[in-house]
Protein backbone atom coordinates (compact mmCIF):
# COMPACT_ATOMS: atom_id res chain seq x y z
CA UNK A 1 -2.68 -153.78 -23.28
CA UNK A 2 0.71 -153.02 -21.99
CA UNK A 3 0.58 -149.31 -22.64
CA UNK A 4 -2.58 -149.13 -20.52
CA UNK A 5 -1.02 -150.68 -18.09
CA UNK A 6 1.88 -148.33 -18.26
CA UNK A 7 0.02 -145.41 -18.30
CA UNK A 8 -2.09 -146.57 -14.99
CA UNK A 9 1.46 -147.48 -13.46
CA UNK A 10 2.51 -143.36 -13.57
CA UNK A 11 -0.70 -142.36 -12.05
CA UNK A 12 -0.91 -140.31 -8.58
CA UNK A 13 -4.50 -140.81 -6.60
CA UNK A 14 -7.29 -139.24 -8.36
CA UNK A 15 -9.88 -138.78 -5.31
CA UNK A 16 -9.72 -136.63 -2.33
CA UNK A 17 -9.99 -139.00 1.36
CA UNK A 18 -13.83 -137.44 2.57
CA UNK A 19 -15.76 -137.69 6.22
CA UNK A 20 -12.36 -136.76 8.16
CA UNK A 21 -13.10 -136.89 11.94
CA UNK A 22 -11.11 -136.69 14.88
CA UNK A 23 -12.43 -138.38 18.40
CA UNK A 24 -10.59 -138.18 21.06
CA UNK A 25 -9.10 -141.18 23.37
CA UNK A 26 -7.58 -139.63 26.09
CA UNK A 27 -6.00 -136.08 26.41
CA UNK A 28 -3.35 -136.46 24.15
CA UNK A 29 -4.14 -139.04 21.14
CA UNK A 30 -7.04 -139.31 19.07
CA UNK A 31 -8.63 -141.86 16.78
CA UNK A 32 -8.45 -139.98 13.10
CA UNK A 33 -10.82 -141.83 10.47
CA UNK A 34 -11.71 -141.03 7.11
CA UNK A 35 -13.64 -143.14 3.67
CA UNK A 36 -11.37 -143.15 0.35
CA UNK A 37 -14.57 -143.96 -1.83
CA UNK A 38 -13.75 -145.36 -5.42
CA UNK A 39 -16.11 -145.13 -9.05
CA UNK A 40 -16.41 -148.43 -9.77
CA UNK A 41 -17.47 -147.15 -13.33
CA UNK A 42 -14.30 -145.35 -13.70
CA UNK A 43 -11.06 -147.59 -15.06
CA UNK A 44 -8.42 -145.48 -13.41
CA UNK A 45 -10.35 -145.75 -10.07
CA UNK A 46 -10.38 -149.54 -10.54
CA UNK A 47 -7.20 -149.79 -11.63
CA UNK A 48 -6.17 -148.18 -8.00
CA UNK A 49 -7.88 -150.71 -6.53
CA UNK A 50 -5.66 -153.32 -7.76
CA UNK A 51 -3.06 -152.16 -5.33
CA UNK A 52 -1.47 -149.23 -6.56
CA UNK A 53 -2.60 -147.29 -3.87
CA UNK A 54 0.19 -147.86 -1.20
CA UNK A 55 -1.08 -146.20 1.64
CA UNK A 56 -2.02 -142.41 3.49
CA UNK A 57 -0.58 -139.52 4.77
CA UNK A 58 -2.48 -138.19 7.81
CA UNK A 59 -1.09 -134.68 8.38
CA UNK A 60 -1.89 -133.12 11.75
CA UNK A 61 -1.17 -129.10 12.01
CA UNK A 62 -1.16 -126.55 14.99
CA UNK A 63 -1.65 -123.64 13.34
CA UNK A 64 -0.57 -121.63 16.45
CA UNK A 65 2.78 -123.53 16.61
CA UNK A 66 5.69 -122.87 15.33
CA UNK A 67 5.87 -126.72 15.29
CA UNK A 68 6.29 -128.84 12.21
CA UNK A 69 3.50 -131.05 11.23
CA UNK A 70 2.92 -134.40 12.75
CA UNK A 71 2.82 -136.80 8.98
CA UNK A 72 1.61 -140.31 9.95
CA UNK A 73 1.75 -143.22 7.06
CA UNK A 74 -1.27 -145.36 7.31
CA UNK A 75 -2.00 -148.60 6.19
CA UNK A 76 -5.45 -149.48 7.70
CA UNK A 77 -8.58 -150.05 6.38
CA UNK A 78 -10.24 -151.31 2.95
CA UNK A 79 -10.68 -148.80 -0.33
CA UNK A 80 -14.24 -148.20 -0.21
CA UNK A 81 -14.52 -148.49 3.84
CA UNK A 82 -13.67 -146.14 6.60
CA UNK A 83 -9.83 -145.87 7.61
CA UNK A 84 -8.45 -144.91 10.90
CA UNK A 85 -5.40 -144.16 12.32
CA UNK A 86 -4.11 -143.19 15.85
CA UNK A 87 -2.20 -139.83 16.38
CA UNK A 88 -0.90 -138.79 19.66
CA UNK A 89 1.47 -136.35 21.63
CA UNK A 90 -1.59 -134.29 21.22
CA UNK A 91 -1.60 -130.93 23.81
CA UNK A 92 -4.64 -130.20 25.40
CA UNK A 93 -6.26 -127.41 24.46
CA UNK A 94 -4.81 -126.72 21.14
CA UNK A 95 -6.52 -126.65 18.05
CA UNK A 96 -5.65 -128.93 15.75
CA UNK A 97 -5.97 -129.21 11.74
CA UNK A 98 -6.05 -132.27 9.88
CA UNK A 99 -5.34 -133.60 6.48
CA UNK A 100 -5.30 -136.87 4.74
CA UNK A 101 -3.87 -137.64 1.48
CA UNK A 102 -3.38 -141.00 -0.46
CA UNK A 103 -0.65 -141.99 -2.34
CA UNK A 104 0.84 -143.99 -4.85
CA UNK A 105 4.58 -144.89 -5.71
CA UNK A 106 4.08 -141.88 -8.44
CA UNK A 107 3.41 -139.09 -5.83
CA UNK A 108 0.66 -138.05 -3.38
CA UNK A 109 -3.34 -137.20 -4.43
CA UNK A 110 -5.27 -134.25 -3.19
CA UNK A 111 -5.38 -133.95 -0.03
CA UNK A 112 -8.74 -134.03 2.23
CA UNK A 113 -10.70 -130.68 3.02
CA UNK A 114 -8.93 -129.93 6.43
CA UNK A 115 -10.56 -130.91 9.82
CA UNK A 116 -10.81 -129.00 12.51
CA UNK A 117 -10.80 -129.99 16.17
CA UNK A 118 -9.71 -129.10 19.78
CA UNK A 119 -8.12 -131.24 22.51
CA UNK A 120 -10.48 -130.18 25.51
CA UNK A 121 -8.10 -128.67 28.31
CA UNK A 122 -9.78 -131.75 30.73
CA UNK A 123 -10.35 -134.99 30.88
CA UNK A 124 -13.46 -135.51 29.38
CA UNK A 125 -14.01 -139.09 30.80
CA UNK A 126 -16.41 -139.45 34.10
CA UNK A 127 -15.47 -141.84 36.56
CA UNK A 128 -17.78 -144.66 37.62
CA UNK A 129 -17.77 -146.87 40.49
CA UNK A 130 -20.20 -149.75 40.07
CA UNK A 131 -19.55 -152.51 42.54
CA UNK A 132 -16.33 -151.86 43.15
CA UNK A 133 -15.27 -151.83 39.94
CA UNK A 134 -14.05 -148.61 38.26
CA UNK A 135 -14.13 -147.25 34.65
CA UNK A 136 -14.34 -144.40 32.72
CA UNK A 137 -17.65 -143.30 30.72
CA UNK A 138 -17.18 -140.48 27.68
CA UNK A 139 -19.51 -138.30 27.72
């Protein structure tokens, strides 16, 4: 029993975050979300699940900048659920690729097949005044 537990205790994230999207609050954040889906069938999965997964990276890249990443640790959400996490400083109208990667106190898993997005150069929100109250619609 104790070398199993051992050997889960070295163990890096074995799955891959999947469904990255990226929608947009205002013209310079965005609301990033993502599932980390587990086997249940798998022992190693479900030993993750018992907390050895401490948290994400979210990794947000200009490719056209010189720069560096923005890394974001994330805490939110429940292992089988959708995750989010807010990133801003955001420029409009760049292009924007993002990662997300789980990890462990061992090291980091594979990251997430990259998402691509870009901050529209205007607001995208349409003012509304209905009786005399105003607010913003997305479109």
């Amino acid at each position: 029993m104790w070398s199993l537990l051992i050997l889960l205790s070295i163990l890096v994230p074995l799955v891959q975050p999947i469904n990255v999207s990226a929608q947009m609050i205002n013209q310079t954040a965005a609301n990033i979300s993502w599932i980390y889906s587990l086997d249940s069938n798998n022992r190693d999965d479900i030993a993750l699940l018992s907390g050895m997964i401490k948290g994400f990276y979210v990794i947000v890249i200009s490719p056209d900048s010189i720069q560096p990443p923005l890394v974001h640790h994330n805490y939110h959400g429940t292992i089988g659920t959708q995750y989010w996490d807010v990133v801003g400083n955001l420029k409009p109208g760049t292009t924007y690729h993002i990662q997300v990667k789980a990890f462990t106190k061992k090291g980091d898993g594979k990251p997430s097949e990259a998402y691509i997005f870009t901050v529209p150069k205007e607001d995208s929100r349409k003012l509304i005044n209905k009786d005399k109250i105003l607010f913003y619609v997305y479109k």
